[in-house]
Protein backbone atom coordinates (compact mmCIF):
# COMPACT_ATOMS: atom_id res chain seq x y z
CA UNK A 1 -9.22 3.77 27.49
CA UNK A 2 -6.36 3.21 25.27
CA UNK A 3 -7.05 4.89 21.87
CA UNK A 4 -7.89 1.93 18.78
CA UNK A 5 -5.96 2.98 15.95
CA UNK A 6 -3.98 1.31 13.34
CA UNK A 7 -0.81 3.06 11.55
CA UNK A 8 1.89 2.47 8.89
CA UNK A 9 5.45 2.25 9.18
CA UNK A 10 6.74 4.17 6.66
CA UNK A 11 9.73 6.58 7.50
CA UNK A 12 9.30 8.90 5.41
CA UNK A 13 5.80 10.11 6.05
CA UNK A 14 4.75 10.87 9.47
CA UNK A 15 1.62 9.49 10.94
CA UNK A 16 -0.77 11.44 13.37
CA UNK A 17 -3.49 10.45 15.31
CA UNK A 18 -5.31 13.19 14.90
CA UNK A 19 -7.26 15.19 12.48
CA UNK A 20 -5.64 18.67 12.08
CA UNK A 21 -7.87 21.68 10.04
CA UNK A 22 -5.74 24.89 11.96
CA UNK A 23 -4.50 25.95 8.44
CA UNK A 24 -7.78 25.38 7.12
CA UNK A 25 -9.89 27.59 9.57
CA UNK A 26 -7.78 30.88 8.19
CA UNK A 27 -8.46 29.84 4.56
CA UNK A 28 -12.31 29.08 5.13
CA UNK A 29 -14.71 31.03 3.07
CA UNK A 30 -15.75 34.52 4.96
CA UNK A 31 -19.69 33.69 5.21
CA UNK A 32 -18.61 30.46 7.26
CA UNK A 33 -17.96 31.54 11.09
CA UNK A 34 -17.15 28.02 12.25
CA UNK A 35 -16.09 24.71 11.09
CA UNK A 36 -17.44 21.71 11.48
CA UNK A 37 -14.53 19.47 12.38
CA UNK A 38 -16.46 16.13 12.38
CA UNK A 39 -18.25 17.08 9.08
CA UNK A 40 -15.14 17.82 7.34
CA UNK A 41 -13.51 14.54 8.88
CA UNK A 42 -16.54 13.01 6.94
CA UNK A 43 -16.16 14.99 4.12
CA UNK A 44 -12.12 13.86 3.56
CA UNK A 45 -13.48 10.13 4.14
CA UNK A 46 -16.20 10.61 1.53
CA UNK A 47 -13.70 12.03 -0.80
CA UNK A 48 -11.05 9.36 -0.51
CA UNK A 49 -13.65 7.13 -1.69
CA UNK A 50 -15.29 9.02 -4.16
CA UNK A 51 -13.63 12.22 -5.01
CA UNK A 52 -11.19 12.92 -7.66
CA UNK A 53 -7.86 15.11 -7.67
CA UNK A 54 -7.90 16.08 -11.47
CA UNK A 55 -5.25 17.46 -13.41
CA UNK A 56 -6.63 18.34 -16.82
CA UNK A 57 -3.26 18.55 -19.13
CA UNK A 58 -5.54 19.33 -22.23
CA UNK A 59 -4.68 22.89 -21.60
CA UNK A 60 -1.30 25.12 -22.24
CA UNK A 61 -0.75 25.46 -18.31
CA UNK A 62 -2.37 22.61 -16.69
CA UNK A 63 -5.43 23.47 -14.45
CA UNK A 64 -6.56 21.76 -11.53
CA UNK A 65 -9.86 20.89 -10.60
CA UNK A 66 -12.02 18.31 -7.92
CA UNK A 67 -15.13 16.44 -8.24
CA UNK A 68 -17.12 13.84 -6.69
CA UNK A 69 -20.28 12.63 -8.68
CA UNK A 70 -23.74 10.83 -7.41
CA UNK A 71 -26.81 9.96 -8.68
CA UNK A 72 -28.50 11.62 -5.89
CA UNK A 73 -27.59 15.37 -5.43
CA UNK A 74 -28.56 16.61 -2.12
CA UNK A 75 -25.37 15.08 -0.63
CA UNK A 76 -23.66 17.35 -3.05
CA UNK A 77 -25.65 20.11 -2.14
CA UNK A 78 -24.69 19.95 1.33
CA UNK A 79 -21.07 19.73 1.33
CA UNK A 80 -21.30 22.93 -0.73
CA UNK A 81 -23.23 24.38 1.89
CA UNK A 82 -20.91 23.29 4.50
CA UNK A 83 -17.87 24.40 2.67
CA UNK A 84 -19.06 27.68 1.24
CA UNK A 85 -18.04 27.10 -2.00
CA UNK A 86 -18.25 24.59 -5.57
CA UNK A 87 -20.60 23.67 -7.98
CA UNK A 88 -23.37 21.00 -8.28
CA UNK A 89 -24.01 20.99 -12.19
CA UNK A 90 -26.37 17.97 -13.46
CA UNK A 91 -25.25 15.45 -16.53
CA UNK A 92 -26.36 13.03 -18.60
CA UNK A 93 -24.42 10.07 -19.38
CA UNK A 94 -25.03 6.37 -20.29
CA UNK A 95 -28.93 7.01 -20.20
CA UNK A 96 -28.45 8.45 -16.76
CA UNK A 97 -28.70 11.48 -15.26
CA UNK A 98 -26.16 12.09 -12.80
CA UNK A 99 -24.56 14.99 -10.27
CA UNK A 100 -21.56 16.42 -9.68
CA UNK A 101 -19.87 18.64 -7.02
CA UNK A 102 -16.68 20.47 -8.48
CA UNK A 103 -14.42 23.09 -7.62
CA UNK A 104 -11.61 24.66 -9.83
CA UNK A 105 -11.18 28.54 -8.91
CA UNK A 106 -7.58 28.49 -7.61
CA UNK A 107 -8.83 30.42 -4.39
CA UNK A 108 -11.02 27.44 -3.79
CA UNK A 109 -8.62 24.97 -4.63
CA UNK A 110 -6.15 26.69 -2.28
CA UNK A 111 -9.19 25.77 0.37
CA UNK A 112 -9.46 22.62 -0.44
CA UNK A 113 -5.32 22.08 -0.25
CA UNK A 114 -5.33 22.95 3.42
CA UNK A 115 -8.54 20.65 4.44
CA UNK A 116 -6.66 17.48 2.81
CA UNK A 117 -3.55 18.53 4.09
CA UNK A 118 -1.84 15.86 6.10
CA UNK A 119 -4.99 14.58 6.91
CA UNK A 120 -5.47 11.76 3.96
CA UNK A 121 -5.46 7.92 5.33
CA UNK A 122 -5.43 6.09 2.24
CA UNK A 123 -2.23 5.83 0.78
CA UNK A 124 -3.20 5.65 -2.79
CA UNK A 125 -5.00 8.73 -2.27
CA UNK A 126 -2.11 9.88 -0.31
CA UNK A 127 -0.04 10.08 -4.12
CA UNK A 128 -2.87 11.68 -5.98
CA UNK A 129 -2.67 14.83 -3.36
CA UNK A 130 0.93 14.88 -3.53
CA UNK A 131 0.84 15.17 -7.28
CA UNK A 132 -2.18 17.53 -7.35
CA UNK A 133 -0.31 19.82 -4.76
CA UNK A 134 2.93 19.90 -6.75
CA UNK A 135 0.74 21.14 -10.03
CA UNK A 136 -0.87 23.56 -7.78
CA UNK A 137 2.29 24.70 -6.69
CA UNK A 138 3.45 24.95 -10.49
CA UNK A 139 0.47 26.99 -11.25
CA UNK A 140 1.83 29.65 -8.35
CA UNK A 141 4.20 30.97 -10.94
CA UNK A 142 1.24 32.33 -13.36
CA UNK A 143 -0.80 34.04 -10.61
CA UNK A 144 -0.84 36.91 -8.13
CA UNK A 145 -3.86 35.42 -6.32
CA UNK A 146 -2.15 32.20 -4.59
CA UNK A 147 1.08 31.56 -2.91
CA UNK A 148 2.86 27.82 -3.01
CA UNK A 149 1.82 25.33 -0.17
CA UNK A 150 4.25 23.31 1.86
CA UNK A 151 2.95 19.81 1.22
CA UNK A 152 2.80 17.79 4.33
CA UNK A 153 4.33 14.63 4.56
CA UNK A 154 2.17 13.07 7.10
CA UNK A 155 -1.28 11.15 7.14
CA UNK A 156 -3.50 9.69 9.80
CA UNK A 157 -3.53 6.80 11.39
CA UNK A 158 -7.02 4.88 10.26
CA UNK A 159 -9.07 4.85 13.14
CA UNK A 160 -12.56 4.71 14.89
CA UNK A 161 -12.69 7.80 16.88
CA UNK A 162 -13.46 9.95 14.00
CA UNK A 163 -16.15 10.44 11.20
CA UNK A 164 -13.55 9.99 8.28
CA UNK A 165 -15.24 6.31 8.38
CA UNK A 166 -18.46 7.03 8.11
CA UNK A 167 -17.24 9.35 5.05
CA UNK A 168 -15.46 6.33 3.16
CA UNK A 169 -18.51 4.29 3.71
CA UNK A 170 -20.54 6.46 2.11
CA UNK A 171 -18.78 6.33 -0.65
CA UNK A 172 -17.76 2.78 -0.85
CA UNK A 173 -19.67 0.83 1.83
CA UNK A 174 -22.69 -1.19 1.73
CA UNK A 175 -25.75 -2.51 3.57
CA UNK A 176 -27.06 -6.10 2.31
CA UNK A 177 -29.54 -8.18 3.63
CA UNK A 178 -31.26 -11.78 2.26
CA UNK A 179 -33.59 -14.11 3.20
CA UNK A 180 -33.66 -17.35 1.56
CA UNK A 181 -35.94 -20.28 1.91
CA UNK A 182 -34.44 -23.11 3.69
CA UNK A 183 -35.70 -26.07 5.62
CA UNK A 184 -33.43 -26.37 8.42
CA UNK A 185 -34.79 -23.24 9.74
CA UNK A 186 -37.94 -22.94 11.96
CA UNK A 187 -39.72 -20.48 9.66
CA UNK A 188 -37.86 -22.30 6.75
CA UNK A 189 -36.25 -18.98 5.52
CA UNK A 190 -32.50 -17.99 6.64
CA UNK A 191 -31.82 -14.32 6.98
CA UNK A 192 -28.37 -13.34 5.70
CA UNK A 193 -26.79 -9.74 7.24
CA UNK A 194 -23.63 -8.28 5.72
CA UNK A 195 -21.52 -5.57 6.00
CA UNK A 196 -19.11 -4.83 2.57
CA UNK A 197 -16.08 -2.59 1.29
CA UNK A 198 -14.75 -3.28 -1.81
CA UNK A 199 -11.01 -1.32 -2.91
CA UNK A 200 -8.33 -1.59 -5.33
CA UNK A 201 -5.03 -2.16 -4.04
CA UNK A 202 -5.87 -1.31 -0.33
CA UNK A 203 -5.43 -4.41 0.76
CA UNK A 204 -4.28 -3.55 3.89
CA UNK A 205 -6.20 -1.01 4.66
CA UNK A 206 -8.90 -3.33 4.70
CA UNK A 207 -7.16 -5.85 6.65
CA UNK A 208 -6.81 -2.91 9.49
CA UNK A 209 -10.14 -2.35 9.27
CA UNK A 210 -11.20 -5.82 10.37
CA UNK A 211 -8.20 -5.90 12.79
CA UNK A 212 -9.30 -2.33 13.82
CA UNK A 213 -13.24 -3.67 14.29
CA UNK A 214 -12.22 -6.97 15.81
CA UNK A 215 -10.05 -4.47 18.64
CA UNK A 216 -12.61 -2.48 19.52
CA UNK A 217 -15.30 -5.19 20.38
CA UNK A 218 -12.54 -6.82 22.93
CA UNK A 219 -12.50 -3.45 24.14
CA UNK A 220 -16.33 -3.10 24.28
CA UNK A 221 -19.07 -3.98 26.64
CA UNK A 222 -20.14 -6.66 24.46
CA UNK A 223 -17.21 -8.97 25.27
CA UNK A 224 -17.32 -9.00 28.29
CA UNK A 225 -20.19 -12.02 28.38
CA UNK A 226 -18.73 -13.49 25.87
CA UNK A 227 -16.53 -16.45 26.39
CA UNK A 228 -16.79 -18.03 22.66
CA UNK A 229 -13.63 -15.42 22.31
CA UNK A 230 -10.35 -15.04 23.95
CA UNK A 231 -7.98 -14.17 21.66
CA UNK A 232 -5.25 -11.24 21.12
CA UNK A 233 -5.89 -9.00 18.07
CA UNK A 234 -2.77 -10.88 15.94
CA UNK A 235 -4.93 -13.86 15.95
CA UNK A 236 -7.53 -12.82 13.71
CA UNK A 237 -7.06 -14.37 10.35
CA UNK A 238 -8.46 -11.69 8.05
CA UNK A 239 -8.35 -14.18 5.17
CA UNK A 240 -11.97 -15.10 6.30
CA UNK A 241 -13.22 -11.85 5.57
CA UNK A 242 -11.07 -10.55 2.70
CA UNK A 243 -11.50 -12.38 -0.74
CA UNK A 244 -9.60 -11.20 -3.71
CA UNK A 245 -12.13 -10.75 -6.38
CA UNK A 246 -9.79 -9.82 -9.47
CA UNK A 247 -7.11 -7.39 -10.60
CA UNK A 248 -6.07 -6.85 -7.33
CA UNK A 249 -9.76 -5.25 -6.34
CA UNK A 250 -10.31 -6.76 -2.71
CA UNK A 251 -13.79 -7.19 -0.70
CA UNK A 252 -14.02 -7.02 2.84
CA UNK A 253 -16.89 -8.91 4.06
CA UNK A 254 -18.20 -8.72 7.89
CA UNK A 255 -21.51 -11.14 8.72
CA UNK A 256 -20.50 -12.22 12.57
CA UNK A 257 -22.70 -10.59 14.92
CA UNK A 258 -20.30 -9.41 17.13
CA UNK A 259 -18.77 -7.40 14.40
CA UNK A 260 -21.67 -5.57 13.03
CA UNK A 261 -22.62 -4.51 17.00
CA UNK A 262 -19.46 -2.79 16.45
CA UNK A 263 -20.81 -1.08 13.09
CA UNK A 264 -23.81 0.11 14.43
CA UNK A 265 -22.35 1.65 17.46
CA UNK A 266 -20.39 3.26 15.61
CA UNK A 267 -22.44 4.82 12.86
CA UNK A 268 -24.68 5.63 15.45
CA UNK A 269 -21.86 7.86 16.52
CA UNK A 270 -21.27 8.98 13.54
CA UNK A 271 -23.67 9.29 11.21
CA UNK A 272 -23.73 8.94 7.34
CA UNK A 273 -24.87 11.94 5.70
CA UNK A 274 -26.34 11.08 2.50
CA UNK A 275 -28.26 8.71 0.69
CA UNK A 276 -26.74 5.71 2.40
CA UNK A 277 -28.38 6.63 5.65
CA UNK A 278 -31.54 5.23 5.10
CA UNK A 279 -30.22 1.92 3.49
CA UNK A 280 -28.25 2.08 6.89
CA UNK A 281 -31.50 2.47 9.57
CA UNK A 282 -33.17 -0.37 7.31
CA UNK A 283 -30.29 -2.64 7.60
CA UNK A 284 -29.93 -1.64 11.32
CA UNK A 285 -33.63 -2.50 11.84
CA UNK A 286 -33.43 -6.13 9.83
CA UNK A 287 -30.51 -6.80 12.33
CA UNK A 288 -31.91 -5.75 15.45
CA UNK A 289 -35.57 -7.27 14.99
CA UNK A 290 -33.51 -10.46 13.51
CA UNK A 291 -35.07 -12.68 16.37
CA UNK A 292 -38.26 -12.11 15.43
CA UNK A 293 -37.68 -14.77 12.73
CA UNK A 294 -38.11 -17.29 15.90
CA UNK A 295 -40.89 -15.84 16.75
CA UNK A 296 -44.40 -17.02 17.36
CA UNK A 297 -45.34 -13.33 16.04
CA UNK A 298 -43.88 -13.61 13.33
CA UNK A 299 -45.45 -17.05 12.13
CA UNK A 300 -48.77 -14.69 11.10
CA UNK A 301 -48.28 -13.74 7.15
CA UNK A 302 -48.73 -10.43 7.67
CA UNK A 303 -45.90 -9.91 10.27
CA UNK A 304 -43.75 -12.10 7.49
CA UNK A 305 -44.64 -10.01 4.59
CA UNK A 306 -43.42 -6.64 6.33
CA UNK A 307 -40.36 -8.23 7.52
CA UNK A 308 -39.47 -9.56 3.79
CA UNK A 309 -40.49 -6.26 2.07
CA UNK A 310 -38.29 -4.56 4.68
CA UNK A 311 -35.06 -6.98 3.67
CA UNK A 312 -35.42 -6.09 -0.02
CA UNK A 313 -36.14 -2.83 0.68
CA UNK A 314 -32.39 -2.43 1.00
CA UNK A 315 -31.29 -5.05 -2.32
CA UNK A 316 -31.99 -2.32 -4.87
């Protein structure tokens, strides 16, 4: 099968379809034998969502330094695990406590240099690296530890054969699910199921995405019975999914049935691995025992009762 990606056209920076971590594997921490290519595909997709690429300037020779914060730590705790190296330090802010994972020994940032190297997606993110690598490179001239990196001008084409997805939606994906009394229905509630991403600026990164999703399900098994559809991927109009909510901050929105088959397949090939992952089996479950609405089962109050708790189980 033809591999579903979706890729730029810029000519300066060169676009691969593949992950590449060959630099990587003779920087990685000693204690860690092998790497885990599809966990640090997740981890890059995680951290163009929600990592930072700090350059604090407070100091005489600007340092470097990389964090990504949650409310829930053990996330955090495992991609320092993974990696062999960082921090997870708690704080308190805005009446909150909250997590952090951060790394700023040079040797570490070094490590970090060659896992993101030519292997970012977003292009926004794809500046921030450049700029961090250029102060890292700057900061080669005060030590005897690190040696400059060649910065790679080449990212990867977005695509669904990889868990750099499943990474991004961790970060900034969501599950949402909503039932709502209304007559017309036999049970007189309608269930709502959604899928969501919402990004500044990436605008069309999130119009691949839908292009990308829409693709794959003309290439799937679930097409094939379906004659509703017969249309080439340019036809889409990703206007119905994409609403501009302000300040150039877009939303991607994905409630067709068809679409979110696509979802679950693929997050059931590549698993989230934090938090989100049980919002995502209750979401999956709400979609998959969906029918039951029209059921004569589920007409009993009990049966009704676990089915509502289960929907806003995943609203909080």
């Amino acid at each position: 099968m033809k591999e579903t990606n979706y890729c730029g056209s810029s000519e300066t920076i060169r676009e691969a379809l593949n992950f590449d971590f060959i630099d990587y594997y003779n920087k990685k921490s000693k204690h860690i034998k092998n790497i885990d290519k599809l966990f640090l595909q997740w981890f890059i997709g995680f951290s163009e969502a929600d990592g930072s690429f700090i350059i604090l300037k407070s100091f005489k020779i600007p340092r470097l330094y990389f964090s990504i914060t949650q409310k829930n730590p053990k996330v955090l705790f495992k991609i320092k695990k993974k990696l062999g190296f960082g921090k997870v330090k708690r704080f308190y802010q805005n009446g909150e406590y909250y997590y952090h994972f951060s790394v700023y020994k040079l040797e570490n940032i070094e490590r970090l240099i060659y896992i993101f190297n030519g292997n970012i997606v977003l292009d926004k993110v794809f500046i921030r690296f450049s700029n961090w690598v250029k102060q890292y490179n700057i900061l080669c001239n005060h030590s005897l530890i690190i040696k400059p990196i060649h910065f790679k001008k080449r990212k990867v084409c977005f695509n669904l054969n990889s868990s750099w997805f499943a990474g991004f939606i961790e970060g900034d994906g969501g599950f949402y699910a909503s039932l709502t009394k209304n007559s017309k229905y036999k049970l007189n509630y309608r269930l709502r199921i959604k899928f969501y991403i919402t990004q500044k600026y990436e605008l069309l990164f999130l119009e691949n995405v839908i292009k990308l999703i829409h693709k794959k399900y003309l290439e799937s098994k679930y097409y094939k019975n379906d004659f509703s559809l017969n249309t080439e991927i340019t036809d889409i109009k990703t206007s119905k999914y994409i609403t501009n909510l302000k300040f150039s901050t877009y939303r991607l929105e994905i409630s067709t049935e068809k679409y979110i088959l696509i979802i679950l397949e693929y997050l059931n090939k590549y698993p989230l691995q934090g938090e989100k992952k049980i919002t995502f089996l209750r979401w999956q479950r709400i979609f998959v025992n969906k029918n039951l609405l029209k059921n004569v089962a589920l007409k009993s109050h009990k049966s009704f009762m676990r089915f509502q708790k289960l929907v806003k189980s995943i609203q909080n």
